[in-house]
Protein backbone atom coordinates (compact mmCIF):
# COMPACT_ATOMS: atom_id res chain seq x y z
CA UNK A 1 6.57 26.67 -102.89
CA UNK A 2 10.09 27.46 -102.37
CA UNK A 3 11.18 30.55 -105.01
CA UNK A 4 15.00 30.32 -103.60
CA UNK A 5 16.05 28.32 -106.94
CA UNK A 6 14.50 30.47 -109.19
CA UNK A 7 16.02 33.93 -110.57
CA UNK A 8 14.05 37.10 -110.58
CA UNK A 9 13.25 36.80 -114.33
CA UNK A 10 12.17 33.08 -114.30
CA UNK A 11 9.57 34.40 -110.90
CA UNK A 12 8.24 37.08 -113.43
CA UNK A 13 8.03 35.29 -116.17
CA UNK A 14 5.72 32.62 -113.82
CA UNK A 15 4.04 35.49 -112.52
CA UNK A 16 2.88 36.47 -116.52
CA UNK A 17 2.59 32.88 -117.58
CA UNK A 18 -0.98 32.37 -116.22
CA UNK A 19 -0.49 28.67 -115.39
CA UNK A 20 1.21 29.24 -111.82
CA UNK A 21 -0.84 29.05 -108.50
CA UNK A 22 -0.32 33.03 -108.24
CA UNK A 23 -1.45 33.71 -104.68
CA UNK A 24 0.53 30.76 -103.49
CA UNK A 25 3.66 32.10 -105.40
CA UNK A 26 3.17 35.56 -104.14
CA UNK A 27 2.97 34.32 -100.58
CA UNK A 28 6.67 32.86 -101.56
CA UNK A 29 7.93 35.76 -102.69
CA UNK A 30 7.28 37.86 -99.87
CA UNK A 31 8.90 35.48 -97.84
CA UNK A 32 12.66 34.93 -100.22
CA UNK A 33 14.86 36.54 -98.61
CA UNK A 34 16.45 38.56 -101.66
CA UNK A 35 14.61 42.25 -101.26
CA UNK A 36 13.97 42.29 -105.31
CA UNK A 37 12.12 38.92 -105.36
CA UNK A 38 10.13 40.60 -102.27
CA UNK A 39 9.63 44.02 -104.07
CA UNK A 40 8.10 42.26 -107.06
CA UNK A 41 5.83 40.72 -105.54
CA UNK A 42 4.45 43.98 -103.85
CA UNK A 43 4.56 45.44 -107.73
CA UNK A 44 2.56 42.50 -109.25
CA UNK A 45 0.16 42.92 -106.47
CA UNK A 46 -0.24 47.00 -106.91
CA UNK A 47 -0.78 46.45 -110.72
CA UNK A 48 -3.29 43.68 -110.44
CA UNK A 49 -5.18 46.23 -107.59
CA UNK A 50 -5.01 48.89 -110.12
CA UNK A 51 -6.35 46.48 -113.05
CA UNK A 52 -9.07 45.44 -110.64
CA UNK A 53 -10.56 49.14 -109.91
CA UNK A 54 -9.80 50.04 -113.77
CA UNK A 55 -11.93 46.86 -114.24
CA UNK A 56 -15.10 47.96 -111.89
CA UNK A 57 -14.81 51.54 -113.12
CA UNK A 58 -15.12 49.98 -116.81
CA UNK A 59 -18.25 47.87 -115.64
CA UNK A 60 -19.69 51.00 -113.89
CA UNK A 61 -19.42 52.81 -117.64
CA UNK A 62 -21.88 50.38 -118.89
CA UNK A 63 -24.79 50.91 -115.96
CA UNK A 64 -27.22 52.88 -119.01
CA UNK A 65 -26.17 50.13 -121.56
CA UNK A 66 -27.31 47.40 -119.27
CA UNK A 67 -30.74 48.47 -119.00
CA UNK A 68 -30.87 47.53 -122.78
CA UNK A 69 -29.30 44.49 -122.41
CA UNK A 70 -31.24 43.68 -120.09
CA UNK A 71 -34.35 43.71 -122.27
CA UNK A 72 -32.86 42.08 -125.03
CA UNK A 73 -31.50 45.27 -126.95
CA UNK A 74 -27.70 44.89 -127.63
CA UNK A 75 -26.89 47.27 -130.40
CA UNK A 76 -26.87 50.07 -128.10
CA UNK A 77 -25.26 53.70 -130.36
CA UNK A 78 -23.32 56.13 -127.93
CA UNK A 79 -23.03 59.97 -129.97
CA UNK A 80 -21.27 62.60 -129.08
CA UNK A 81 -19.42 65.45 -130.85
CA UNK A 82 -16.33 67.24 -130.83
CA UNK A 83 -15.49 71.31 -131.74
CA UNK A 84 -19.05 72.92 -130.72
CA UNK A 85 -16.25 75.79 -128.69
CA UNK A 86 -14.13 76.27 -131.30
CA UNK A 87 -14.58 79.25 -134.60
CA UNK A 88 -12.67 77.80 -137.15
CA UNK A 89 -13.19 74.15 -138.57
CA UNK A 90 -16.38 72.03 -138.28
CA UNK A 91 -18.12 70.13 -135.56
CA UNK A 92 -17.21 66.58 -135.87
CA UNK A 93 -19.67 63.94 -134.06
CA UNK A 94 -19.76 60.28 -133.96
CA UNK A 95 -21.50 57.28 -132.86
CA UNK A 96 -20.42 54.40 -131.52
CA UNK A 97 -22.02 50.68 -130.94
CA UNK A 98 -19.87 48.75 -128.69
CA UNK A 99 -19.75 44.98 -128.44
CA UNK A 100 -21.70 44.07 -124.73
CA UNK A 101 -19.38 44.77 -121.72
CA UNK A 102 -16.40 45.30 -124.30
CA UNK A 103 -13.53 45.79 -122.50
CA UNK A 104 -11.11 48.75 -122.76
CA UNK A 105 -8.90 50.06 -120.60
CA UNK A 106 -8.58 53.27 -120.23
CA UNK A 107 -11.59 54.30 -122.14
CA UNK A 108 -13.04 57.54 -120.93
CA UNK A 109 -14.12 60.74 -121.80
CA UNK A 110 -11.73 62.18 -124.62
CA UNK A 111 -11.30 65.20 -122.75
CA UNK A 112 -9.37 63.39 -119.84
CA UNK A 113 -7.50 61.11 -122.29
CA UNK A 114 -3.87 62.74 -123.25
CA UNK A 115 -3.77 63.01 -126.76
CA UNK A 116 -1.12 59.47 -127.61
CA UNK A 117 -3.55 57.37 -125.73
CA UNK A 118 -6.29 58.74 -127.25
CA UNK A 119 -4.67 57.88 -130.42
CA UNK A 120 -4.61 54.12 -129.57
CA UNK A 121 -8.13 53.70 -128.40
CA UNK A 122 -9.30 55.73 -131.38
CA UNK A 123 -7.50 52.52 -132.76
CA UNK A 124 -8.90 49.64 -130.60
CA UNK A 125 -12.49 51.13 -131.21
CA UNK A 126 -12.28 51.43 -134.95
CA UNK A 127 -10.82 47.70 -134.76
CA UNK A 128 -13.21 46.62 -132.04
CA UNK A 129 -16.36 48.42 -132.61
CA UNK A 130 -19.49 46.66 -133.82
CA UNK A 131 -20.20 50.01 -135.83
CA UNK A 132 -18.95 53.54 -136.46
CA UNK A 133 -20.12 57.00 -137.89
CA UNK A 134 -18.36 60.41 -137.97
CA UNK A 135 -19.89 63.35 -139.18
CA UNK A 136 -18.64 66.21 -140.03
CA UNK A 137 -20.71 69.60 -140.15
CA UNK A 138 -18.40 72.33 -141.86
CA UNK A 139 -18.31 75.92 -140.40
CA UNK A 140 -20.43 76.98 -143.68
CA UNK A 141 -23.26 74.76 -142.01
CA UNK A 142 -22.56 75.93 -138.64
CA UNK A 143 -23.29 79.60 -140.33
CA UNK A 144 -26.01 78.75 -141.62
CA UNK A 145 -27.99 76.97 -138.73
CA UNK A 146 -26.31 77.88 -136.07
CA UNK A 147 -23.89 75.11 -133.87
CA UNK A 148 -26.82 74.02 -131.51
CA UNK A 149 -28.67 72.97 -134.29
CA UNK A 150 -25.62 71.75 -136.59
CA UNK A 151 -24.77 69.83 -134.28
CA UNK A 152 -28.47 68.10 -133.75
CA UNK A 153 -28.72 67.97 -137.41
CA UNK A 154 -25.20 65.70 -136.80
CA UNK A 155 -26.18 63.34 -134.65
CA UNK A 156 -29.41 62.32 -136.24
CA UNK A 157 -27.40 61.86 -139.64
CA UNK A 158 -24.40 59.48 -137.15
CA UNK A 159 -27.20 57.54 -136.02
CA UNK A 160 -28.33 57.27 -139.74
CA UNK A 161 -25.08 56.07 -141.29
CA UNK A 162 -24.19 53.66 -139.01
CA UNK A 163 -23.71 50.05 -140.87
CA UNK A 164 -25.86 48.02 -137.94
CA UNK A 165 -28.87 49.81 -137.34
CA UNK A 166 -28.76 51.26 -133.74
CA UNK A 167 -32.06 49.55 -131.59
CA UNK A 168 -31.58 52.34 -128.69
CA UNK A 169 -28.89 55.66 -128.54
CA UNK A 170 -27.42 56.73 -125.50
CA UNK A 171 -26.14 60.68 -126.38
CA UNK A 172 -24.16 63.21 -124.42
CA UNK A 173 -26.96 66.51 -123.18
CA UNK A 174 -28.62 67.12 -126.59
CA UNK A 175 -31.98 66.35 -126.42
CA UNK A 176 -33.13 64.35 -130.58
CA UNK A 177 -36.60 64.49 -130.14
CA UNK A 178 -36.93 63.07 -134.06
CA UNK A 179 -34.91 60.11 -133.19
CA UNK A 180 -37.30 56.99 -134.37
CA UNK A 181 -35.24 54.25 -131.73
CA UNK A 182 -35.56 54.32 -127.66
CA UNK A 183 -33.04 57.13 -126.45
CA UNK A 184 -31.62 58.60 -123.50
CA UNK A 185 -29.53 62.17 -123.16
CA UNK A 186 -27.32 62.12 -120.65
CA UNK A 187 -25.57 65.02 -118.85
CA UNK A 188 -21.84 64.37 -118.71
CA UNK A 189 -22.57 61.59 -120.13
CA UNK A 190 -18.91 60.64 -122.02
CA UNK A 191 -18.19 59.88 -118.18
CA UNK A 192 -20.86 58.06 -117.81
CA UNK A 193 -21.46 55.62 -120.34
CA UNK A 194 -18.98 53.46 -122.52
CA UNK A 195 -20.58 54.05 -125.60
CA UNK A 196 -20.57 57.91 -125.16
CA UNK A 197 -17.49 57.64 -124.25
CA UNK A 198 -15.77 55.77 -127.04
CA UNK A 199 -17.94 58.50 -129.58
CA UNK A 200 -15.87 61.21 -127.94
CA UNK A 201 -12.64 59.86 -128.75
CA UNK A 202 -13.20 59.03 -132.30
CA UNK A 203 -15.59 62.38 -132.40
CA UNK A 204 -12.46 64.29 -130.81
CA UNK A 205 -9.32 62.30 -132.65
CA UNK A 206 -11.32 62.85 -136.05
CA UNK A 207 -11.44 66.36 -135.99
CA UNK A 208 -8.02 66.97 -134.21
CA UNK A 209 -6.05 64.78 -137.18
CA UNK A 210 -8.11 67.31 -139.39
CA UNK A 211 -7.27 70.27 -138.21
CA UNK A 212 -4.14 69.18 -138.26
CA UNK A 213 -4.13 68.90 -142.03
CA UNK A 214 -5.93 72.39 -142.18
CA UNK A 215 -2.65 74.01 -140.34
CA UNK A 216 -0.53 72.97 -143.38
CA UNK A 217 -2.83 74.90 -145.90
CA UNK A 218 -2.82 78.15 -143.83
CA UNK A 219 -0.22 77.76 -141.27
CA UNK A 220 -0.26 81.41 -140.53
CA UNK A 221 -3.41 80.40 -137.66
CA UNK A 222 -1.49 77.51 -135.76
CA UNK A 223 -4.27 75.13 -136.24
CA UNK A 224 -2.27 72.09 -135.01
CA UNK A 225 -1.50 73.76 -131.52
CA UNK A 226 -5.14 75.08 -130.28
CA UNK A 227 -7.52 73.00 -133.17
CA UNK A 228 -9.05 76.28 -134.13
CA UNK A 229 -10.13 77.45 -130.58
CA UNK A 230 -9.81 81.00 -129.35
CA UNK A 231 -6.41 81.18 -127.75
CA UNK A 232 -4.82 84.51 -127.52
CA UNK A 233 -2.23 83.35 -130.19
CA UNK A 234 -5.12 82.30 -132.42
CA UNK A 235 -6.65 86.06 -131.71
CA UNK A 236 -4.11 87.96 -132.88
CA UNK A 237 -3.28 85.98 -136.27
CA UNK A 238 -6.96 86.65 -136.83
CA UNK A 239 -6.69 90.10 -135.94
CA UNK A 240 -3.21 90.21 -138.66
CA UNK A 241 -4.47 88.45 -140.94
CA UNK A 242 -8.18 88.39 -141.40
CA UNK A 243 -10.61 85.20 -141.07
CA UNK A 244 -9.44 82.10 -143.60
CA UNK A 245 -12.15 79.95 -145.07
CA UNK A 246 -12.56 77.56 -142.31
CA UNK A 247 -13.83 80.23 -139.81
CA UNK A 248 -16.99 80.62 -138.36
CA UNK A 249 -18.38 83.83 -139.76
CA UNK A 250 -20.88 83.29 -136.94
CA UNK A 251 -18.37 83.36 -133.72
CA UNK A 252 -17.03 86.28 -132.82
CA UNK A 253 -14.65 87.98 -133.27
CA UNK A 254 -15.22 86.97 -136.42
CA UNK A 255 -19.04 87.47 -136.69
CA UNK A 256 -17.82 91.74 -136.42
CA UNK A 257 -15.06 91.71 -138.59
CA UNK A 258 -16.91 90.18 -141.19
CA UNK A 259 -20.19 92.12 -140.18
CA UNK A 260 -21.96 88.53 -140.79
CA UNK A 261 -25.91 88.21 -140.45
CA UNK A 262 -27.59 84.79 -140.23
CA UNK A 263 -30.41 84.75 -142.91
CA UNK A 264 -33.34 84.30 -140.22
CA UNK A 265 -31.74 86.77 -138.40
């Protein structure tokens, strides 16, 4: 293939086009003599390296999943939650049933997402997904049983709500010894699995867009920066203005300035 009648645009358009012999036209490339028509064909070939890894890292997310496919059990529900650290706001978790070896780019754990592309694959999932459920436990029932078991109480209500019936739940640490369906708890596991995964980011972009909307009813605590964890700036508002209502009277420093007690304590 000789590339010397064609300008850089028309080679990348071929390159995008999908009905080119690409490996011939990349050998062709590499030998025009122009430098640009040489240096994108060294681009094409880094991005199509990096889409290849991106692609076996995506395939290696869906190692527990397989073992259900496998026997014939496709409606596989990743859970996981978001805001167990925080003492203001409630714990938000989700679950998540993914089409079979859906693929997403990108898709990891929401915690080493930046928070725009979080925002599109909370998107893609909610657009994608063969079922969703977000829960939200308020700091009242955090209070009240505790976040360990708020949390719990969460995930077996996700699983609950979902529209298609989960047949098997994949879930990040927390053990749901009450859950009916075949389950696994994974450590880590929003690395580890696709489902958990995809649970974290609509479990994490949930409860950020909320606490976002609880900074404009008391701005005073900076809600929208640090989501209602303990940062030094979130400290001393407490400490000037007293707890709001979406604190945890359980978490210190609030638990002592409100002298709260836990009934079955």
């Amino acid at each position: 293939m000789d590339t010397a009648a064609y300008k850089l645009a028309q080679l990348k358009a071929m390159l995008e086009d999908g009905q080119t012999d690409i490996p011939a036209l990349l050998q062709a490339m590499k030998e025009d003599a122009r430098v640009s028509v040489q240096k994108e064909a060294a681009a094409f070939m880094r991005r199509m390296v990096r889409e290849e890894k991106e692609r076996e890292r995506l395939l290696s997310l869906y190692t527990y999943e397989t073992r259900f496919y496998n026997e014939n059990i496709y409606h596989v529900a990743g859970i996981d939650e978001a805001g167990r650290g925080p003492v203001a706001g409630p714990v938000m978790i989700a679950a998540v049933i993914l089409p079979p070896f859906w693929e997403c780019p990108g898709l990891n754990d929401s915690k080493k997402v930046p928070p725009a592309k979080r925002e599109r694959l909370y998107d893609k999932i909610m657009a994608e997904a063969v079922a969703v459920s977000c829960i939200a436990k308020s700091e009242k029932e955090i209070d009240d049983l505790d976040i360990y078991h708020a949390t719990q109480q969460g995930m077996y209500d996700a699983v609950r709500t979902l529209s298609v019936p989960a047949e098997a739940v994949l879930v990040d640490a927390m053990p749901l010894p009450a859950l009916t369906v075949t389950h696994q708890s994974l450590v880590h596991g929003d690395a580890l699995s696709a489902s958990i995964a995809a649970a974290s980011i609509i479990a994490k972009v949930t409860r950020d867009r909320l606490m976002e909307q609880y900074d404009k009813t008391y701005p005073e605590y900076g809600f929208a920066v640090h989501k209602g964890y303990l940062t030094r700036l979130h400290k001393e508002a407490i400490e000037t203005y007293g707890p709001c209502p979406i604190h945890r009277r359980s978490f210190e420093p609030i638990r002592t300035m409100t002298h709260f007690h836990r009934g079955d304590e």
